[in-house]
N, C-alpha and C. Protein backbone atom coordinates (compact mmCIF):
# COMPACT_ATOMS: atom_id res chain seq x y z
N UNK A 1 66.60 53.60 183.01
CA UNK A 1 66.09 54.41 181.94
C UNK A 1 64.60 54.16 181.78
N UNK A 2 63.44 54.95 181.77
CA UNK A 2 62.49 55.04 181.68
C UNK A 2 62.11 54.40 179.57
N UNK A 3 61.00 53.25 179.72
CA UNK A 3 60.63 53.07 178.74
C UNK A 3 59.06 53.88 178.50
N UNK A 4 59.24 54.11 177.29
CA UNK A 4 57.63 54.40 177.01
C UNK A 4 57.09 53.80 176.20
N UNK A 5 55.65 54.12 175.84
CA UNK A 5 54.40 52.89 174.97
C UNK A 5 54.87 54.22 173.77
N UNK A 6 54.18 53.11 172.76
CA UNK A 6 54.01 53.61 171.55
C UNK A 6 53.19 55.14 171.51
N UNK A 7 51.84 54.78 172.27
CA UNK A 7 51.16 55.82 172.40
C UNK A 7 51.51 57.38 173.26
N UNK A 8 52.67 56.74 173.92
CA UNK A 8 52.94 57.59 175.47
C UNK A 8 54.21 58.44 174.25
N UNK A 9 55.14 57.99 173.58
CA UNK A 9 56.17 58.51 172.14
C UNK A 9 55.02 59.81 171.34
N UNK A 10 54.12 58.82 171.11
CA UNK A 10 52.85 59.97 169.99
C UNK A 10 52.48 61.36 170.90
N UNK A 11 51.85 60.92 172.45
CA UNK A 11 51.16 62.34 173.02
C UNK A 11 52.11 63.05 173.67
N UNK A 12 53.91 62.78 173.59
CA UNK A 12 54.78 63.53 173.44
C UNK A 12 55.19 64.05 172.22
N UNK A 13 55.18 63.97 171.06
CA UNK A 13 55.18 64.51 169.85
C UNK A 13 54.26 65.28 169.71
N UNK A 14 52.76 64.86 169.85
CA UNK A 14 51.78 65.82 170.02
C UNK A 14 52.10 67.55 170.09
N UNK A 15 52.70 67.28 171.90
CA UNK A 15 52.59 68.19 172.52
C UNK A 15 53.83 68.73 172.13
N UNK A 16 55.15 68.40 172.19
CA UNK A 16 56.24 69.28 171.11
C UNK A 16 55.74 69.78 170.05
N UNK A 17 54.86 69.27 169.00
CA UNK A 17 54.29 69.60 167.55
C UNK A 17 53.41 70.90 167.72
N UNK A 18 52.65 70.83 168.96
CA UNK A 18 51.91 72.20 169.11
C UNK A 18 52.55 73.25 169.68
N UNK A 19 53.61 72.78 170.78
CA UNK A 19 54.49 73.91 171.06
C UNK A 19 55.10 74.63 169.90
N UNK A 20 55.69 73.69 169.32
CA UNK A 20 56.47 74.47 167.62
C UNK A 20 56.25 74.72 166.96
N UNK A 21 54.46 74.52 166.52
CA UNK A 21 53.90 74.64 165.58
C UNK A 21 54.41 73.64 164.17
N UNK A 22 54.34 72.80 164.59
CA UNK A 22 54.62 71.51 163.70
C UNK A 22 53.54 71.04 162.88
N UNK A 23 52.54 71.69 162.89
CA UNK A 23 51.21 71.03 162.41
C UNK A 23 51.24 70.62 161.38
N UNK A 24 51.98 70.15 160.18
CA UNK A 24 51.55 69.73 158.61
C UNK A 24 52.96 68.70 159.01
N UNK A 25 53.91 68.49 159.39
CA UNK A 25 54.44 67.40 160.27
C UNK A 25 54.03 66.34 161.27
N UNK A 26 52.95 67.01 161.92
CA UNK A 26 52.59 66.18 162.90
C UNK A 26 51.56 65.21 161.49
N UNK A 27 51.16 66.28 160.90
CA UNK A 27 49.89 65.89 160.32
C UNK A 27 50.00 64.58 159.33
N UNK A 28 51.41 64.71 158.79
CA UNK A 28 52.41 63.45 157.94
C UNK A 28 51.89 62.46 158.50
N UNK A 29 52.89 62.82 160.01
CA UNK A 29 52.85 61.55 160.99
C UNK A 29 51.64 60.71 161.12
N UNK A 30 50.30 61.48 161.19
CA UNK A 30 49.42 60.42 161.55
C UNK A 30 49.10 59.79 160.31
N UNK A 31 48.87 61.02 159.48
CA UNK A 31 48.73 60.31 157.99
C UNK A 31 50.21 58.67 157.89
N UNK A 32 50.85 58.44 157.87
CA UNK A 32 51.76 57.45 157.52
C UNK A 32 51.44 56.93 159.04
N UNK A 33 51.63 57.01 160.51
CA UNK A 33 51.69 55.87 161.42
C UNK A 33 50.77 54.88 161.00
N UNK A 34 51.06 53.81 161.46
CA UNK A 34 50.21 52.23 161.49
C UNK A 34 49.84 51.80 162.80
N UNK A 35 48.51 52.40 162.97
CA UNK A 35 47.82 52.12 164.57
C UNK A 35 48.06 50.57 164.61
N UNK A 36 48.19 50.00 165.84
CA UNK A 36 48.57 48.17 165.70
C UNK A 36 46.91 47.55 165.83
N UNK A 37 46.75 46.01 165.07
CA UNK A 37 45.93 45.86 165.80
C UNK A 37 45.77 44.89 166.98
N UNK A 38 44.40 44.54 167.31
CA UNK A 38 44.38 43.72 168.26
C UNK A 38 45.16 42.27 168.06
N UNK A 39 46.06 41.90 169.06
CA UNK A 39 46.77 40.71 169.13
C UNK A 39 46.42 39.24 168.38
N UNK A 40 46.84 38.84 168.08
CA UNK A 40 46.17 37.68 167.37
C UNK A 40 47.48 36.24 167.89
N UNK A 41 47.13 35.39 168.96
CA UNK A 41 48.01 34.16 169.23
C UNK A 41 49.37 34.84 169.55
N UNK A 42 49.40 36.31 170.13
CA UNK A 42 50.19 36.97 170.83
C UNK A 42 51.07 37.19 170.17
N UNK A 43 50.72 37.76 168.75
CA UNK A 43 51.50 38.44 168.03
C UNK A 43 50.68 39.61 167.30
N UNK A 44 51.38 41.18 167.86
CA UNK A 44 50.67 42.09 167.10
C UNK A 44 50.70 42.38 165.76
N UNK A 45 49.64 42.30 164.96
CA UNK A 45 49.28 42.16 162.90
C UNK A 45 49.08 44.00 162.73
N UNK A 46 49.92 44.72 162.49
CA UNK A 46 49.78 45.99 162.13
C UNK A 46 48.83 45.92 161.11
N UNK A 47 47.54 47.03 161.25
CA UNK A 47 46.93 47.37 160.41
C UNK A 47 46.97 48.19 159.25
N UNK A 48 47.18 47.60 157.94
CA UNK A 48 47.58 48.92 156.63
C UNK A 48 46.50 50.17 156.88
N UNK A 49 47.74 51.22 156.01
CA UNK A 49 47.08 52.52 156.00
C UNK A 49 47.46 52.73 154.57
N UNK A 50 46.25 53.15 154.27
CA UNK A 50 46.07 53.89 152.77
C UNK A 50 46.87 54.98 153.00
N UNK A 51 47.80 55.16 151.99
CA UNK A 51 48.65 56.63 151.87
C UNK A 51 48.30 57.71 150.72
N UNK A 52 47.82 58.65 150.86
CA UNK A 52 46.98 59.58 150.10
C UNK A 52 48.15 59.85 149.01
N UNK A 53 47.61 59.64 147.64
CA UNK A 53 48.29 60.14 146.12
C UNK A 53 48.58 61.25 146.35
N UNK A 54 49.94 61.55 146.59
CA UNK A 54 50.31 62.95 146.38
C UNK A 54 51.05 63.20 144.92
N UNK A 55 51.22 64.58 144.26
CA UNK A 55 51.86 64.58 143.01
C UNK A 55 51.10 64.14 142.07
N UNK A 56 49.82 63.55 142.21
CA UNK A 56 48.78 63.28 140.62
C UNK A 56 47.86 63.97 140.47
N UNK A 57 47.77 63.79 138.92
CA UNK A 57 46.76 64.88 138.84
C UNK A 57 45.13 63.99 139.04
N UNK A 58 44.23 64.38 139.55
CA UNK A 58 42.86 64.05 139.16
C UNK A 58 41.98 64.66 138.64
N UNK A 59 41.17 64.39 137.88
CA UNK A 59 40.11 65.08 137.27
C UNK A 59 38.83 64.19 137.30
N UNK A 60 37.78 65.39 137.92
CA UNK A 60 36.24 64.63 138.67
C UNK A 60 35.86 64.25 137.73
N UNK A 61 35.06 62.95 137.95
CA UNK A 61 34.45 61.97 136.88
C UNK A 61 32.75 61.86 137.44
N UNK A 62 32.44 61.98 138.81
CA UNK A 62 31.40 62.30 138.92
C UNK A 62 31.33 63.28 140.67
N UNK A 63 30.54 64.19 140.64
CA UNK A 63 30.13 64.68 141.99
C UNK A 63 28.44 64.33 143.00
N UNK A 64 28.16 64.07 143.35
CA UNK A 64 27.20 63.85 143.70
C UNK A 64 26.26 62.40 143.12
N UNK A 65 26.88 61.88 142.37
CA UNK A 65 26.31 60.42 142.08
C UNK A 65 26.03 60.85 139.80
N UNK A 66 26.30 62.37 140.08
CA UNK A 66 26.24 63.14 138.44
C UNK A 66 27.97 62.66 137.48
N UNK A 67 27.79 62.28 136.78
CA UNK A 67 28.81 62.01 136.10
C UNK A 67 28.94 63.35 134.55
N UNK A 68 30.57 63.58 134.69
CA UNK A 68 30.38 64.38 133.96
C UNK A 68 31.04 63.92 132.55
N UNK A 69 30.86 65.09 131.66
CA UNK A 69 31.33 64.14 129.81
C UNK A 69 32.65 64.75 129.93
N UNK A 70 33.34 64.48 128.94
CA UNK A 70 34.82 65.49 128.73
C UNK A 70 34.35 66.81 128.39
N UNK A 71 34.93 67.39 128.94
CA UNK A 71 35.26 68.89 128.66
C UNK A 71 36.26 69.10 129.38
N UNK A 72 35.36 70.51 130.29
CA UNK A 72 36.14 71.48 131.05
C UNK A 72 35.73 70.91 132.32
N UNK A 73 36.06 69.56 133.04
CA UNK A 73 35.76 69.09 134.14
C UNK A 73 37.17 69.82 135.04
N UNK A 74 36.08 69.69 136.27
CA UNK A 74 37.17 70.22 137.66
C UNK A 74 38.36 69.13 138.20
N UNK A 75 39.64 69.71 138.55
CA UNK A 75 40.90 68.69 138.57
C UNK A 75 41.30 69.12 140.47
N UNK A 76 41.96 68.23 140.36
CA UNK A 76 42.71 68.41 141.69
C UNK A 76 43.99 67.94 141.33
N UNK A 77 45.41 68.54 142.55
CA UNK A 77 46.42 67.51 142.81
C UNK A 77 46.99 68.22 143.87
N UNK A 78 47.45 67.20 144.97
CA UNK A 78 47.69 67.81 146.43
C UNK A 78 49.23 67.32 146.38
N UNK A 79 50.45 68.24 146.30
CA UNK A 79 51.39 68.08 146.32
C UNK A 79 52.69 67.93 147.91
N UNK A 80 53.23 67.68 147.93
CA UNK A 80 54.06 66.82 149.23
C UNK A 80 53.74 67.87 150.16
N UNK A 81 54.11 69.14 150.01
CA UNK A 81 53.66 70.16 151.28
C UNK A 81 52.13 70.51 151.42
N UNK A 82 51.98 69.26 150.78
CA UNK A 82 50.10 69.82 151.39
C UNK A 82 48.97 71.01 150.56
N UNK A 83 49.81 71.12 149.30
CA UNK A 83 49.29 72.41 148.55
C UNK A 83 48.40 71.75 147.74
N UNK A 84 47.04 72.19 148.00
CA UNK A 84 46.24 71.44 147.01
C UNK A 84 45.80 72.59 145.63
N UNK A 85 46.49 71.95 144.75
CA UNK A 85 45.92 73.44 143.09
C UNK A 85 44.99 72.65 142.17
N UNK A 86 44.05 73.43 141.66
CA UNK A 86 43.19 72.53 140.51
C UNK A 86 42.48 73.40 139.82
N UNK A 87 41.70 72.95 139.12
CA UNK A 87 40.91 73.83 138.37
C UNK A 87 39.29 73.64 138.72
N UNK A 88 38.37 74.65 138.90
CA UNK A 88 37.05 74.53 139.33
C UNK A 88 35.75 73.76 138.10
N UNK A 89 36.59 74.38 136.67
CA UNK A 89 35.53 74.08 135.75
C UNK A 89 35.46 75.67 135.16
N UNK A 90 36.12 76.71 135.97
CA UNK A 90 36.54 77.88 135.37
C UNK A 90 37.42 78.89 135.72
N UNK A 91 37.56 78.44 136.96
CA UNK A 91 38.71 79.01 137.74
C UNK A 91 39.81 78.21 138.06
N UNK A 92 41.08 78.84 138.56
CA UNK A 92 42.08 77.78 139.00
C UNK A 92 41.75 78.35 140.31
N UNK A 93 42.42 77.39 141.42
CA UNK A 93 42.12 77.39 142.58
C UNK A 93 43.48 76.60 143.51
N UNK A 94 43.77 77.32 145.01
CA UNK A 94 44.85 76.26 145.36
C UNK A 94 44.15 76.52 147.24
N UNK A 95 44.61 75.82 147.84
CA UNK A 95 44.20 75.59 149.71
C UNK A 95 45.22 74.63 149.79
N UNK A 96 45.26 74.90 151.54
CA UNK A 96 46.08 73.84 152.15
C UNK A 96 44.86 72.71 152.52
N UNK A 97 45.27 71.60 152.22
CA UNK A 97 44.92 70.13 152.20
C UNK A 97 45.68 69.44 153.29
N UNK A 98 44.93 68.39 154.26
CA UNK A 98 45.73 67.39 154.74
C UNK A 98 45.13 66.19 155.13
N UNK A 99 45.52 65.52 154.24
CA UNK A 99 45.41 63.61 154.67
C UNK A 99 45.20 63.45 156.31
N UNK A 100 44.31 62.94 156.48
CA UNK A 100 44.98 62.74 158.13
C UNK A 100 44.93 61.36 158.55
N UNK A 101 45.14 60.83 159.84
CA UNK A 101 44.94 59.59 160.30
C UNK A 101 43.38 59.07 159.81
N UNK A 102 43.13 57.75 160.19
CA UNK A 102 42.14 57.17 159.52
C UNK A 102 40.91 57.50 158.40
N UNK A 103 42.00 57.89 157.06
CA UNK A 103 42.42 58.45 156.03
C UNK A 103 40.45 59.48 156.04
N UNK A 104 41.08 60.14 157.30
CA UNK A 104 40.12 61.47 157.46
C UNK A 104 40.68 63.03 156.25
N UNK A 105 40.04 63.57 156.10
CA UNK A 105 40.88 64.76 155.01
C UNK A 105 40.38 66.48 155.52
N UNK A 106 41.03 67.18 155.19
CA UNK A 106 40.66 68.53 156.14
C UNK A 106 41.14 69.17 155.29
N UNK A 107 40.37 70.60 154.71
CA UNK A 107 40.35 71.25 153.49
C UNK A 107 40.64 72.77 154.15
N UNK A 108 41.80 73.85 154.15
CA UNK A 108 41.09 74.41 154.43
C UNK A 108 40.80 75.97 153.36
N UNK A 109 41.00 77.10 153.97
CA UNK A 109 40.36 78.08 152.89
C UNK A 109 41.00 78.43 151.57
N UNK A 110 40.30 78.34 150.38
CA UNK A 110 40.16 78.04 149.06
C UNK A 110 40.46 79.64 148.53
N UNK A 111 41.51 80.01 147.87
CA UNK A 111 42.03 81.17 146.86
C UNK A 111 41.53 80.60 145.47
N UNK A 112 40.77 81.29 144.47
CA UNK A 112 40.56 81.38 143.20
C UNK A 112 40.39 82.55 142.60
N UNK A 113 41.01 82.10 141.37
CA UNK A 113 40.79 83.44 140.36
C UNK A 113 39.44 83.83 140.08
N UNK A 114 39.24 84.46 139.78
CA UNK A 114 38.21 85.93 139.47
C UNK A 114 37.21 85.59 138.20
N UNK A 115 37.67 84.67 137.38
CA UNK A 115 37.17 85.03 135.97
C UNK A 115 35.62 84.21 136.18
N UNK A 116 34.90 84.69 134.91
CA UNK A 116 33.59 84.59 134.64
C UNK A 116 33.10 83.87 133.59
N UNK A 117 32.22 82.32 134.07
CA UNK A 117 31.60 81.99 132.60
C UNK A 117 30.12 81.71 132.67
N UNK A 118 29.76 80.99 131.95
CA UNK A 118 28.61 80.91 131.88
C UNK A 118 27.62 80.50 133.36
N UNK A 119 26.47 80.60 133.68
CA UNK A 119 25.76 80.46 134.48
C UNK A 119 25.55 78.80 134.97
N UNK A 120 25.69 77.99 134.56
CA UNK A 120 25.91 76.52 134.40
C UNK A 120 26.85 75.93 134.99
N UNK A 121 28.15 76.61 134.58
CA UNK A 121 29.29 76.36 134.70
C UNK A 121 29.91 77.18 136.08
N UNK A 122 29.37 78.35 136.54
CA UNK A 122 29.70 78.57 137.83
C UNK A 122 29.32 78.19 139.03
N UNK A 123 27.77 77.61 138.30
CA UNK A 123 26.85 77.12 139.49
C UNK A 123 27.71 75.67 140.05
N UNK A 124 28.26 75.21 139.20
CA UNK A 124 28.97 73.37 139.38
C UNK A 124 30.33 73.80 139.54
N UNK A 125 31.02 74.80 139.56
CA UNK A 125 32.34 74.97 139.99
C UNK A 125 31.61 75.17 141.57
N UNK A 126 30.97 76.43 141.89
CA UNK A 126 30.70 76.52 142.73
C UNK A 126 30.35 75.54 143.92
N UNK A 127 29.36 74.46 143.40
CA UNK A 127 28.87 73.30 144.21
C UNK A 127 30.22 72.42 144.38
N UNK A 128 30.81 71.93 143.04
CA UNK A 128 32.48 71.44 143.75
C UNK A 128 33.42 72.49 144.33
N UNK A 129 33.72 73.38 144.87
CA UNK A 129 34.29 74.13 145.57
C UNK A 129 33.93 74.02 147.21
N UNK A 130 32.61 74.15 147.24
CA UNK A 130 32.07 73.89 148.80
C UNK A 130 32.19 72.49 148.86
N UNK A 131 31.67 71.39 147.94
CA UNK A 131 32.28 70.08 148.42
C UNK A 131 33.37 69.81 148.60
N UNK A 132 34.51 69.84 148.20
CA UNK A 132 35.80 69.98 148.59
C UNK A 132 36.45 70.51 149.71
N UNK A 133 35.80 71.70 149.87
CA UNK A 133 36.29 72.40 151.27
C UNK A 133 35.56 71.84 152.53
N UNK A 134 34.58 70.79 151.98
CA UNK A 134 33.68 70.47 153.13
C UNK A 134 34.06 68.99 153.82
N UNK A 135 35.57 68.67 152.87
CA UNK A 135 35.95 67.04 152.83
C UNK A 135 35.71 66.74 154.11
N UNK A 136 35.60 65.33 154.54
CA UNK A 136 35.84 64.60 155.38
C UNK A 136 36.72 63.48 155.43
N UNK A 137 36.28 62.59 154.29
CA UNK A 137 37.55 61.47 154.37
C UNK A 137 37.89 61.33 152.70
N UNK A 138 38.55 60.42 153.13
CA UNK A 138 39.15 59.95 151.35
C UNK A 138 39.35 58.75 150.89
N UNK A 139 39.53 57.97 149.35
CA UNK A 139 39.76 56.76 149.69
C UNK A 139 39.73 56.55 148.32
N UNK A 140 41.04 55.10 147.95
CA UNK A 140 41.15 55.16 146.41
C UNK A 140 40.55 53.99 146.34
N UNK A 141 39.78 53.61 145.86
CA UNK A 141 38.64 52.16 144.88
C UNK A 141 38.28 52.27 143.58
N UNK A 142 39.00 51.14 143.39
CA UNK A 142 39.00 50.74 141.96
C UNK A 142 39.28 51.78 141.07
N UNK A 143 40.57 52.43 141.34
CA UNK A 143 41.63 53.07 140.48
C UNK A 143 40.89 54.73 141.18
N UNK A 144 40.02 55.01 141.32
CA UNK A 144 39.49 55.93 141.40
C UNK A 144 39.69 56.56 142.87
N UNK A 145 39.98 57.85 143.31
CA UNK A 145 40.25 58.68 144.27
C UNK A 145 38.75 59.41 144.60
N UNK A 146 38.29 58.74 146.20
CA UNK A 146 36.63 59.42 146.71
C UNK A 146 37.03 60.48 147.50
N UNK A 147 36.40 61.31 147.32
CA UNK A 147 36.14 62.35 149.20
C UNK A 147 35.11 62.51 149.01
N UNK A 148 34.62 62.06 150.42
CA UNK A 148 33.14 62.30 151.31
C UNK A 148 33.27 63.72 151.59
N UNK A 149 32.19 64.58 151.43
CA UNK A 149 32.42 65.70 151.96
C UNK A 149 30.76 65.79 152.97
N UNK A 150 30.53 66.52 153.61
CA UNK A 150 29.35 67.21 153.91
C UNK A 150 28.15 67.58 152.82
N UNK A 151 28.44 67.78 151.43
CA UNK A 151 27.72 68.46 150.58
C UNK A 151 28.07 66.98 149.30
N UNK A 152 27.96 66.05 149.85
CA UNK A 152 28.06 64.58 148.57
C UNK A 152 29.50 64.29 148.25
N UNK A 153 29.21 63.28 147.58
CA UNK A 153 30.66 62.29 147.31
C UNK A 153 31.49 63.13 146.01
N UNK A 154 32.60 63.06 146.02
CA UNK A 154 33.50 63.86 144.77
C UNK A 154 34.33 62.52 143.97
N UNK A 155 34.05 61.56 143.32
CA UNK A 155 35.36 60.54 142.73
C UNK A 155 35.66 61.31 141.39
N UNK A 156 36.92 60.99 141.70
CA UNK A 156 38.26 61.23 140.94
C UNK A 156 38.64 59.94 140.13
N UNK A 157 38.49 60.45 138.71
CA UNK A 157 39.90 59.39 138.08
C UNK A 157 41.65 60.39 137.48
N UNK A 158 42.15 59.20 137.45
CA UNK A 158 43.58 59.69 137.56
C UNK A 158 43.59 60.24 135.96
N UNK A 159 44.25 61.49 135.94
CA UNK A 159 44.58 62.37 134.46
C UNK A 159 45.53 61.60 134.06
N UNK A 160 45.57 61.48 132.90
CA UNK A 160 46.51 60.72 131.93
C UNK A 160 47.86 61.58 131.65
């Protein structure tokens, strides 16, 4: 019987996952596998993986290094199938979201409602809307939920 490597199991899943179109499955997978690490006195020490908060709500506490007061701040929450819904600061808004391996994040196109407010307030929905869709990675410190995007940092604290 033919054995295989850990890795040789993955770039067969891979390639089933793209045949079937498995993609938000495959996408689990890397999100949850535990790459190993290097050997230590010939025993392999699996490296932890941060597992992305699914099911909470967040609401931005600062974007760009700007911290905002209470109000009508912008929320997120990315639920088990990957549905990310929130609110902009005046719109609601939902996209497919996915965690990925080395807790990388991939946003992709953003549905929102229509409605209209003040000039202030669309300009900073607006600027968090393209940061969000622009994610790159993610990461929870000190209670607080980050994504790096292309367009500045987004932290999240958890809604009560």
């Amino acid at each position: 019987m033919l054995r295989r490597s850990h890795s040789a199991r993955l770039a067969v899943l891979a390639a089933v996952a793209a045949v079937a179109g498995a993609g938000p499955a495959l996408a689990q997978h890397k999100a949850t596998a535990r790459p190993e690490a290097p050997q230590q006195g010939g025993v392999v020490v699996p490296k932890p993986q941060k597992v992305f908060p699914t099911n909470v709500q967040w609401t931005l506490y600062s974007m760009g290094g700007r911290t905002f007061n209470t109000g009508e701040r912008p929320s997120i929450m990315l639920d088990g199938q990957f549905r990310a819904r929130g609110f902009g600061g005046c719109n609601n808004f939902s996209a497919t979201a996915y965690p990925l391996q080395a807790q990388h994040f991939a946003v992709g196109p953003i549905a929102a409602t229509k409605k209209a407010c003040e000039k202030g307030v669309m300009e900073t929905e607006k600027a968090f809307l393209v940061a969000f869709r622009t994610a790159q990675t993610w990461d929870v410190k000190d209670g607080y939920l980050i994504i790096q995007s292309a367009h500045g940092e987004l932290k999240f604290q958890r809604s009560i």
